[in-house]
C-alpha atoms as a PDB file:
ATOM      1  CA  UNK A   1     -82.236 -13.647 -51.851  1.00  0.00           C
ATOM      2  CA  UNK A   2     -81.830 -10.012 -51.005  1.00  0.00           C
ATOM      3  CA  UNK A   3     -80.711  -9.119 -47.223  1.00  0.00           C
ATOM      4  CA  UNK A   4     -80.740  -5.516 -46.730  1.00  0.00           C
ATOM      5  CA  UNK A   5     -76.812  -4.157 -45.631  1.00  0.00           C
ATOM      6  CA  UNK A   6     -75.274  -1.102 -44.368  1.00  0.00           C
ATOM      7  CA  UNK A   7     -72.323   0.115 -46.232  1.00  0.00           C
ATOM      8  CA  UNK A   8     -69.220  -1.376 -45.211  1.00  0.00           C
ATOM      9  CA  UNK A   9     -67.224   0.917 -46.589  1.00  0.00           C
ATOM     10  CA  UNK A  10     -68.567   4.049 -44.739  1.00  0.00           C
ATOM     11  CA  UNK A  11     -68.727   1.779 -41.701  1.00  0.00           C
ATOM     12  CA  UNK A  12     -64.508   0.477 -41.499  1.00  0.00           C
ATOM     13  CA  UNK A  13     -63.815   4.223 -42.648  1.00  0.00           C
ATOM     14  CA  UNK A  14     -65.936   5.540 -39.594  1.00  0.00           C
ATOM     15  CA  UNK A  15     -64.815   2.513 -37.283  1.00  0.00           C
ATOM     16  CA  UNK A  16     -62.276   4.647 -35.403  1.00  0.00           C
ATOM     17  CA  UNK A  17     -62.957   7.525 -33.219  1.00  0.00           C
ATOM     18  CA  UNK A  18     -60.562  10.245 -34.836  1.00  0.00           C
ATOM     19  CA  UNK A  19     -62.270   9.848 -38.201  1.00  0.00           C
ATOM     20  CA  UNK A  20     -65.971  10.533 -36.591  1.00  0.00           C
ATOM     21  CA  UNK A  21     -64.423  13.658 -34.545  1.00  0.00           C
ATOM     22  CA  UNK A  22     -63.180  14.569 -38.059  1.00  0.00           C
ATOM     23  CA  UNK A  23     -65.907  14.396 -39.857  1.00  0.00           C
ATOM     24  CA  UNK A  24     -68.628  15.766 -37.656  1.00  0.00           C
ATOM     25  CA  UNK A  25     -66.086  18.517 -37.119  1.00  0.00           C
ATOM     26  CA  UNK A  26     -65.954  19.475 -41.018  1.00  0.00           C
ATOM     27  CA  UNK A  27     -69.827  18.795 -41.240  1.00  0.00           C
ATOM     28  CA  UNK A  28     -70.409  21.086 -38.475  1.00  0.00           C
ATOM     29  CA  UNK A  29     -68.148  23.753 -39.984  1.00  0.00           C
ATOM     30  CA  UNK A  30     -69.733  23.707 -43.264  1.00  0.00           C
ATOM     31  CA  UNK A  31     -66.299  25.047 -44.817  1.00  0.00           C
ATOM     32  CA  UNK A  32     -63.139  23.787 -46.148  1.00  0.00           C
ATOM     33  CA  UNK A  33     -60.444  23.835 -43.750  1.00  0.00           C
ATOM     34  CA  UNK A  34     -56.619  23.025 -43.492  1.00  0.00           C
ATOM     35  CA  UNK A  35     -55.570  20.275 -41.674  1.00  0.00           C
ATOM     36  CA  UNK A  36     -53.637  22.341 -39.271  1.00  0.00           C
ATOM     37  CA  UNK A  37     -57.032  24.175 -38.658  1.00  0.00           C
ATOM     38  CA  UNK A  38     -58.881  20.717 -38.065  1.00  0.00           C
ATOM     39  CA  UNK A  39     -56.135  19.469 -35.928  1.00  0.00           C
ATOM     40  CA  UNK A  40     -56.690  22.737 -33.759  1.00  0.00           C
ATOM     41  CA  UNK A  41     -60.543  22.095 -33.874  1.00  0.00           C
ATOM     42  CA  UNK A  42     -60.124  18.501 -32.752  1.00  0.00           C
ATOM     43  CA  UNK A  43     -57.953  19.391 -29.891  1.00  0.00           C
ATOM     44  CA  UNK A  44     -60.933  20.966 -28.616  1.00  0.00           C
ATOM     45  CA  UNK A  45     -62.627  17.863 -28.346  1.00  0.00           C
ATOM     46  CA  UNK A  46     -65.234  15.953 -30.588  1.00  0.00           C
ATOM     47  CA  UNK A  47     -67.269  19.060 -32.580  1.00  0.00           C
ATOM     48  CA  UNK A  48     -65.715  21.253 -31.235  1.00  0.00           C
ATOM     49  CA  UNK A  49     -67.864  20.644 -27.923  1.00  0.00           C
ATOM     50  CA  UNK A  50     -65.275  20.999 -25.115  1.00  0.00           C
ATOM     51  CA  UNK A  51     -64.863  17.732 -24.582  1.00  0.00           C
ATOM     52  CA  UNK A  52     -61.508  16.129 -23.804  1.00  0.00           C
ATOM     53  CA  UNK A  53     -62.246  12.930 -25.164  1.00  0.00           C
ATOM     54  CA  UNK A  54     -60.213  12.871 -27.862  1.00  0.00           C
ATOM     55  CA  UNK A  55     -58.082  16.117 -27.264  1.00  0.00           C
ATOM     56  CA  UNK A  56     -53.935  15.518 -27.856  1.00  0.00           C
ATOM     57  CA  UNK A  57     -52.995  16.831 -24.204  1.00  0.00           C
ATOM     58  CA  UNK A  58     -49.251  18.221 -25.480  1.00  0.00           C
ATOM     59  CA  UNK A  59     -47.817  19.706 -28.067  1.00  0.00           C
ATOM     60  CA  UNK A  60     -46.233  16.703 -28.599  1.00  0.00           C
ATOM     61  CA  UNK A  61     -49.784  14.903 -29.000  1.00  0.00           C
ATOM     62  CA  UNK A  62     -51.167  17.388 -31.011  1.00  0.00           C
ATOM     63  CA  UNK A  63     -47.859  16.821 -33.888  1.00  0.00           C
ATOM     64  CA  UNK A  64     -49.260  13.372 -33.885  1.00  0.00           C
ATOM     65  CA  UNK A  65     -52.645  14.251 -34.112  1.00  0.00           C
ATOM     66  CA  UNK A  66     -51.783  16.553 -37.193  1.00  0.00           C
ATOM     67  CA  UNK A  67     -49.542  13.416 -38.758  1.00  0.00           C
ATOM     68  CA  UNK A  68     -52.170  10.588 -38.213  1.00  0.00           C
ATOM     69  CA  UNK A  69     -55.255  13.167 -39.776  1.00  0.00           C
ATOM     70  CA  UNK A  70     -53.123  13.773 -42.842  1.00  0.00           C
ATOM     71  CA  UNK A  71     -51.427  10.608 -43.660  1.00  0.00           C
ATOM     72  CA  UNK A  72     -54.069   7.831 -42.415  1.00  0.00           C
ATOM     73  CA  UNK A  73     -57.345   9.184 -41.318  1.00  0.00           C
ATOM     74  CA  UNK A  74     -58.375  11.587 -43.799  1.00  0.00           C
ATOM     75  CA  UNK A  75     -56.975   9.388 -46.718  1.00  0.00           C
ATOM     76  CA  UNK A  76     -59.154   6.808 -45.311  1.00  0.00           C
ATOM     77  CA  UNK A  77     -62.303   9.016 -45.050  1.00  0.00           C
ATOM     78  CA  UNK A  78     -61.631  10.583 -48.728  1.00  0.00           C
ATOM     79  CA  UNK A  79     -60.714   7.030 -49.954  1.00  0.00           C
ATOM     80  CA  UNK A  80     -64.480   6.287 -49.239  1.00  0.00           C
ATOM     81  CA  UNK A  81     -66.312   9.512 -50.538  1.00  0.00           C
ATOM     82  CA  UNK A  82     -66.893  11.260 -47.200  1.00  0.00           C
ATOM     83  CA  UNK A  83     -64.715  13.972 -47.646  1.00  0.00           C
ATOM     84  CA  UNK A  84     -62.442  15.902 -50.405  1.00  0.00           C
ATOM     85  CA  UNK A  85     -59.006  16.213 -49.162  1.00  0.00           C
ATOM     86  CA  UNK A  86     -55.637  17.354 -50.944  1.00  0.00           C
ATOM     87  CA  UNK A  87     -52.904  16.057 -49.291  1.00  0.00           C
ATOM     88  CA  UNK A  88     -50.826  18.540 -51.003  1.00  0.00           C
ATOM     89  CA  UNK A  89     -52.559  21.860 -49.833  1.00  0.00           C
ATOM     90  CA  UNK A  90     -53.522  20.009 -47.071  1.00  0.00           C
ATOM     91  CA  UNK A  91     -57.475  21.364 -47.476  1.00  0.00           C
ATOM     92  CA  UNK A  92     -60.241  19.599 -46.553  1.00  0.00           C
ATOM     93  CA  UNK A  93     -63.797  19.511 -46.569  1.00  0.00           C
ATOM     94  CA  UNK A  94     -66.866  17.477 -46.569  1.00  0.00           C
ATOM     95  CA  UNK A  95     -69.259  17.623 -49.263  1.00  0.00           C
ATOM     96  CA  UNK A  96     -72.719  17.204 -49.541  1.00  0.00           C
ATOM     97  CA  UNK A  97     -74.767  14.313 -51.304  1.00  0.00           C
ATOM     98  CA  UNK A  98     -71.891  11.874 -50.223  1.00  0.00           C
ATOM     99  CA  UNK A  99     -72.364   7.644 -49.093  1.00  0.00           C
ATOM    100  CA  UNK A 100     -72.306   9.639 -45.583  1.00  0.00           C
ATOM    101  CA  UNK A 101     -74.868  12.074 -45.993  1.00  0.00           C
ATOM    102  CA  UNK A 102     -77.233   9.593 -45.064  1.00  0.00           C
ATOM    103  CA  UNK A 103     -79.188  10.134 -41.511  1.00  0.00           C
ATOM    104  CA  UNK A 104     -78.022   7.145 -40.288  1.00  0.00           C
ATOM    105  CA  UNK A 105     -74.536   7.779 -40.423  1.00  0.00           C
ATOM    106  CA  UNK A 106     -75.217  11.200 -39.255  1.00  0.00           C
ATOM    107  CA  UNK A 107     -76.431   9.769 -35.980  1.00  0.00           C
ATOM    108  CA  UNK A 108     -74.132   7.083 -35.840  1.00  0.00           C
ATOM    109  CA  UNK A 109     -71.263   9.954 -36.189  1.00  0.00           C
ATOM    110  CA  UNK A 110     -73.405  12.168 -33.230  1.00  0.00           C
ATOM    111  CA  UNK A 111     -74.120   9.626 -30.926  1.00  0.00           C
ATOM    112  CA  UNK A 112     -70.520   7.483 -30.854  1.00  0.00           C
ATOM    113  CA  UNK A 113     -67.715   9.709 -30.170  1.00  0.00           C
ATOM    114  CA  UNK A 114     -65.954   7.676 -28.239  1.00  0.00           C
ATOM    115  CA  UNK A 115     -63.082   4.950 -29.058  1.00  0.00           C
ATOM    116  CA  UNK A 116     -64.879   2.164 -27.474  1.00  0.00           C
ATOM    117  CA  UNK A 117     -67.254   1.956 -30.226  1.00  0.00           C
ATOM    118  CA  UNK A 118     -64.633   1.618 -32.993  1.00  0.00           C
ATOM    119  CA  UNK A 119     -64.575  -2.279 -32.346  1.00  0.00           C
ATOM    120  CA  UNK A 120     -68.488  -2.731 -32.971  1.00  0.00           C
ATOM    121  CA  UNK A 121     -67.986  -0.481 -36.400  1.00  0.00           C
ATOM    122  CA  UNK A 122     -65.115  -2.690 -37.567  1.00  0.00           C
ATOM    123  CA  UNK A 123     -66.901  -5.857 -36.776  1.00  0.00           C
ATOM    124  CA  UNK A 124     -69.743  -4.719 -38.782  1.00  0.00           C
ATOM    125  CA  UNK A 125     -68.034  -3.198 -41.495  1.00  0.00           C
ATOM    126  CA  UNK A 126     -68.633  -6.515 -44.160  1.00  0.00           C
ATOM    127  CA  UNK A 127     -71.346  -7.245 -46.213  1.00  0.00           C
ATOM    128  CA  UNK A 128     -70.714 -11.140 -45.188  1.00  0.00           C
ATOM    129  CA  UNK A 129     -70.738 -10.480 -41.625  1.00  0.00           C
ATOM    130  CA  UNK A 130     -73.964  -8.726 -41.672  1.00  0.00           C
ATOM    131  CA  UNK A 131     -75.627 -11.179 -43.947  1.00  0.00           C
ATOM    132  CA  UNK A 132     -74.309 -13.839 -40.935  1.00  0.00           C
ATOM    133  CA  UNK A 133     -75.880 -11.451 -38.077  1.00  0.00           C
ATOM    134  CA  UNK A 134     -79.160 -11.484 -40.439  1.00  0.00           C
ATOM    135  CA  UNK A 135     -79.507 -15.435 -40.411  1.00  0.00           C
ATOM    136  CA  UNK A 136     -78.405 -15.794 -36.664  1.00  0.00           C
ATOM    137  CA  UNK A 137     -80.866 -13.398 -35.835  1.00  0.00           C
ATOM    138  CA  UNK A 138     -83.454 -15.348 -37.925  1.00  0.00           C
ATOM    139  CA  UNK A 139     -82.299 -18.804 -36.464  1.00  0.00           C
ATOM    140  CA  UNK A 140     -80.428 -20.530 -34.521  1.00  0.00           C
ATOM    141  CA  UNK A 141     -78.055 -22.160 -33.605  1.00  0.00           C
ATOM    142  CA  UNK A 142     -77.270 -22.868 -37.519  1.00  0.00           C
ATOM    143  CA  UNK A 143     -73.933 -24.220 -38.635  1.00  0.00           C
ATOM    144  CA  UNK A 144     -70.859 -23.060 -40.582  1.00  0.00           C
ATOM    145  CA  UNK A 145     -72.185 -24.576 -43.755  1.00  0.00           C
ATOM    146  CA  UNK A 146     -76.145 -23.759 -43.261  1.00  0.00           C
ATOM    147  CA  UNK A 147     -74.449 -19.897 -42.731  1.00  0.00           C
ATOM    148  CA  UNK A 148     -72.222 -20.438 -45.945  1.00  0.00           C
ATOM    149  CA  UNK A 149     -75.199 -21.815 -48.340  1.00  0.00           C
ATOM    150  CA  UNK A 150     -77.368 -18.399 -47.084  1.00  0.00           C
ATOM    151  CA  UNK A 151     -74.722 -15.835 -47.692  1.00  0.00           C
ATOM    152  CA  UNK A 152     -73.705 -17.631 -51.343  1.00  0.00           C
ATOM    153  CA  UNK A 153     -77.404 -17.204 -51.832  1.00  0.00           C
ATOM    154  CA  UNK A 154     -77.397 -13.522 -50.939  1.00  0.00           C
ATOM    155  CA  UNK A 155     -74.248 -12.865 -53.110  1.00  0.00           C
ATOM    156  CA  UNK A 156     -75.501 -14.518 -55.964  1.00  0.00           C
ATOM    157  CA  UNK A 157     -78.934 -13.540 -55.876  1.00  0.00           C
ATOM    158  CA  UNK A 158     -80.086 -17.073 -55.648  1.00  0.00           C
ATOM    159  CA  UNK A 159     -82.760 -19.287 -53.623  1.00  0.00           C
ATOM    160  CA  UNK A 160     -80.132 -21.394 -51.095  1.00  0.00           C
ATOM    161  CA  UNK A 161     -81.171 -24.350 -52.860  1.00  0.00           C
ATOM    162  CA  UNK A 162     -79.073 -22.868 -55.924  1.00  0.00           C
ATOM    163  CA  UNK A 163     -76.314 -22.792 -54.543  1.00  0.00           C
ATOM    164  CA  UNK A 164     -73.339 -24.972 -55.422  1.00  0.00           C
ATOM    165  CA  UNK A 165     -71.474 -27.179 -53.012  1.00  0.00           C
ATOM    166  CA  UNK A 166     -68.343 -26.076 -54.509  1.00  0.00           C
ATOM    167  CA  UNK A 167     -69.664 -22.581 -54.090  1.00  0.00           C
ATOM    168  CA  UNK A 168     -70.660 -23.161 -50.433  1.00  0.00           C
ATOM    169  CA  UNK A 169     -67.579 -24.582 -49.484  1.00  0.00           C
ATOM    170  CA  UNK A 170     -65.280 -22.064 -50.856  1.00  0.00           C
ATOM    171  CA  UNK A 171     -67.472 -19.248 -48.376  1.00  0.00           C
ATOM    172  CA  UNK A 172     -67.355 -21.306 -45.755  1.00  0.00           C
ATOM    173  CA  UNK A 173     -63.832 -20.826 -45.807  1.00  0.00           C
ATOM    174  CA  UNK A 174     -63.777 -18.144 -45.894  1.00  0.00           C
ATOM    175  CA  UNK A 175     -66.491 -18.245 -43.116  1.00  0.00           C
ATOM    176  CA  UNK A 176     -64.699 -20.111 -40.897  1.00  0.00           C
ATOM    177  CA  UNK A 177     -61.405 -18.472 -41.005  1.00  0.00           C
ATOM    178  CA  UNK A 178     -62.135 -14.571 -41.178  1.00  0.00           C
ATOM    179  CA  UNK A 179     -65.655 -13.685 -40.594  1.00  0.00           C
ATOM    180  CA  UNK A 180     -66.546 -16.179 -37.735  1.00  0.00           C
ATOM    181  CA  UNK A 181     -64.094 -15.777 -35.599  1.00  0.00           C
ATOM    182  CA  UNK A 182     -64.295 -11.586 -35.785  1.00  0.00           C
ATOM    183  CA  UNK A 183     -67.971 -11.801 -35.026  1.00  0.00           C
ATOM    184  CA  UNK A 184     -67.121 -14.308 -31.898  1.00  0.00           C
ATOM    185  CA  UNK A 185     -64.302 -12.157 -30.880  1.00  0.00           C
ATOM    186  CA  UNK A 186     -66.459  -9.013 -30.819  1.00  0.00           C
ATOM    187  CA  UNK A 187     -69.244 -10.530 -28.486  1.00  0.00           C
ATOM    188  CA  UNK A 188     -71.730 -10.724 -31.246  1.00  0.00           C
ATOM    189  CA  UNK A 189     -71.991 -14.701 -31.946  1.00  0.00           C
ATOM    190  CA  UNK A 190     -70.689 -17.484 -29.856  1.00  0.00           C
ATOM    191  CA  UNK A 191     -70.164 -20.873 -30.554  1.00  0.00           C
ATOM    192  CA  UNK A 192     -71.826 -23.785 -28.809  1.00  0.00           C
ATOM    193  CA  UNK A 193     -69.725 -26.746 -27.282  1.00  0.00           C
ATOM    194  CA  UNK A 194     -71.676 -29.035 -30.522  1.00  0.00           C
ATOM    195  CA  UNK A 195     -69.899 -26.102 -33.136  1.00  0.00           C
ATOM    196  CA  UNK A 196     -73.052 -24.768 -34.280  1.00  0.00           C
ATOM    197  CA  UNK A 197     -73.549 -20.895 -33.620  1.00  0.00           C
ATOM    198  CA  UNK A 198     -75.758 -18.619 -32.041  1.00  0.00           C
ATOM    199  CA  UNK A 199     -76.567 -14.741 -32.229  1.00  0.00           C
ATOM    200  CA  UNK A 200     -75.268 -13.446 -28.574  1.00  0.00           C
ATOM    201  CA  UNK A 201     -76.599 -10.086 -27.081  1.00  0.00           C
ATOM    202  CA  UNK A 202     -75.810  -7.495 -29.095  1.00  0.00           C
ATOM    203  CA  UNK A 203     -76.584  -3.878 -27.337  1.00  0.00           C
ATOM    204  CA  UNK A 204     -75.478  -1.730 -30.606  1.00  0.00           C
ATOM    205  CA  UNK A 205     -78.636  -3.349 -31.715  1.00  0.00           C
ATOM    206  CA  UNK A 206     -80.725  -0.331 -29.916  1.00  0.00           C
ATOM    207  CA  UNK A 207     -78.579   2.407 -31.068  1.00  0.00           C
ATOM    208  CA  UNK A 208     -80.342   4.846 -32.614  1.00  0.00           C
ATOM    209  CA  UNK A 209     -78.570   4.621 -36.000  1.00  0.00           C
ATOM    210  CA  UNK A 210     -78.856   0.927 -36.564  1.00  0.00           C
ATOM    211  CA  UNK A 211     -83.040   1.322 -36.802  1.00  0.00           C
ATOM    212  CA  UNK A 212     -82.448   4.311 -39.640  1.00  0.00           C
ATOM    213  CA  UNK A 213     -80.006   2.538 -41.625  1.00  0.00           C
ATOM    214  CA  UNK A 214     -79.848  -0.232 -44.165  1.00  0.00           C
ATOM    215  CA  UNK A 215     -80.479  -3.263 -41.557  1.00  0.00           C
ATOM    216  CA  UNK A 216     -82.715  -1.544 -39.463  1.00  0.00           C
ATOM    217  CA  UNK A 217     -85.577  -4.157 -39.941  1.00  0.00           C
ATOM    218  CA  UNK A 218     -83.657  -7.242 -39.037  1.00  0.00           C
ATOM    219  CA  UNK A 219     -80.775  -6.077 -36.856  1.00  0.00           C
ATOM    220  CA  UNK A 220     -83.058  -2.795 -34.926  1.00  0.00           C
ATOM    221  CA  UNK A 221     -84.120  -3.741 -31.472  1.00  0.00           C
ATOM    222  CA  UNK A 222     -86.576  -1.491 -29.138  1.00  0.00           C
END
């Protein structure tokens, strides 16, 4: 039972703001850079665009800037094939023909600057969350096992009639206790006063990135 997904690792390591400003900034560029010369193009804003959005407004704030890009963000966005970075000569670039040279993460990277959509990102960055968006989407309200049974089927590439009870219960778990409630905390499911869930409005659903990627044709709304 195949259900189309977007990566989920070059989702979490683009689910926060400073990491998109990074790497549109070294995409832009086209050239390796140090990371005191991206911390100076970030302070410039997003691109290098003039916008404040994410500019350190001190010295003070730029120091951290610098310290965050070389010890957390840039591992992160190396760590999942977006860029090359050597944390001992501090250079950096991004490379073509990488899990983010994709167009959809190329618009998702344009269009989001902003910190506000690092929540959505992290909410979606899981193959069993999105496989639980998929069969919300499809129906509802379903409950925590009928969710379980279809995302066992997904993983295993099984009918949901194949599917174990042992197997089932062991996702619903994990269900239950991770996956549900960051989906309900993020606005994108809610649960009904009988425990069964439904799919909740979800505007990221019309962004332009969602209909180019992976789950365009179940998650992409006009």
């Amino acid at each position: 039972m195949e259900i189309p997904t977007a990566s989920p690792a070059v989702l979490d390591a683009l689910a926060d703001a400073t990491r998109r400003a990074a790497l549109a900034e070294l995409v832009a560029s086209g050239a390796t850079a140090t990371v005191e010369e991206l911390t100076a193009a970030l302070a410039a804003g997003p691109a290098g665009d003039g916008s404040d959005a994410a500019a350190p407004d001190t010295t003070a704030d730029r120091a951290d800037l610098r310290t965050a890009l070389h010890h957390v963000h840039l591992p992160a966005l190396a760590a999942a094939g977006g860029i090359t970075f050597d944390p001992e000569t501090g250079l950096v670039a991004a490379p073509s023909a990488t899990p983010f040279d994709r167009e959809w993460a190329a618009r998702l990277v344009a269009d989001h600057p902003d910190a506000a959509y690092d929540a959505t990102l992290a909410a979606l960055a899981s193959a069993r969350r999105q496989v639980v968006l998929h069969e919300l989407l499809a129906e509802s309200p379903a409950t925590d096992r009928d969710i379980a049974v279809a995302v066992a089927a997904h993983e295993r590439g099984v009918e949901p009639g194949a599917v174990p009870a042992s197997v089932a219960e062991v996702v619903e778990l994990s269900l239950t206790h991770t996956h549900l409630p960051t989906l309900v905390d993020a606005g994108f499911v809610t649960r009904e006063p009988d425990g069964t869930l439904v799919a909740a409005s979800m505007p990221w659903r019309s962004d332009r990135w969602v209909a180019a990627s992976p789950i365009g044709p179940w998650a992409a709304v006009e």
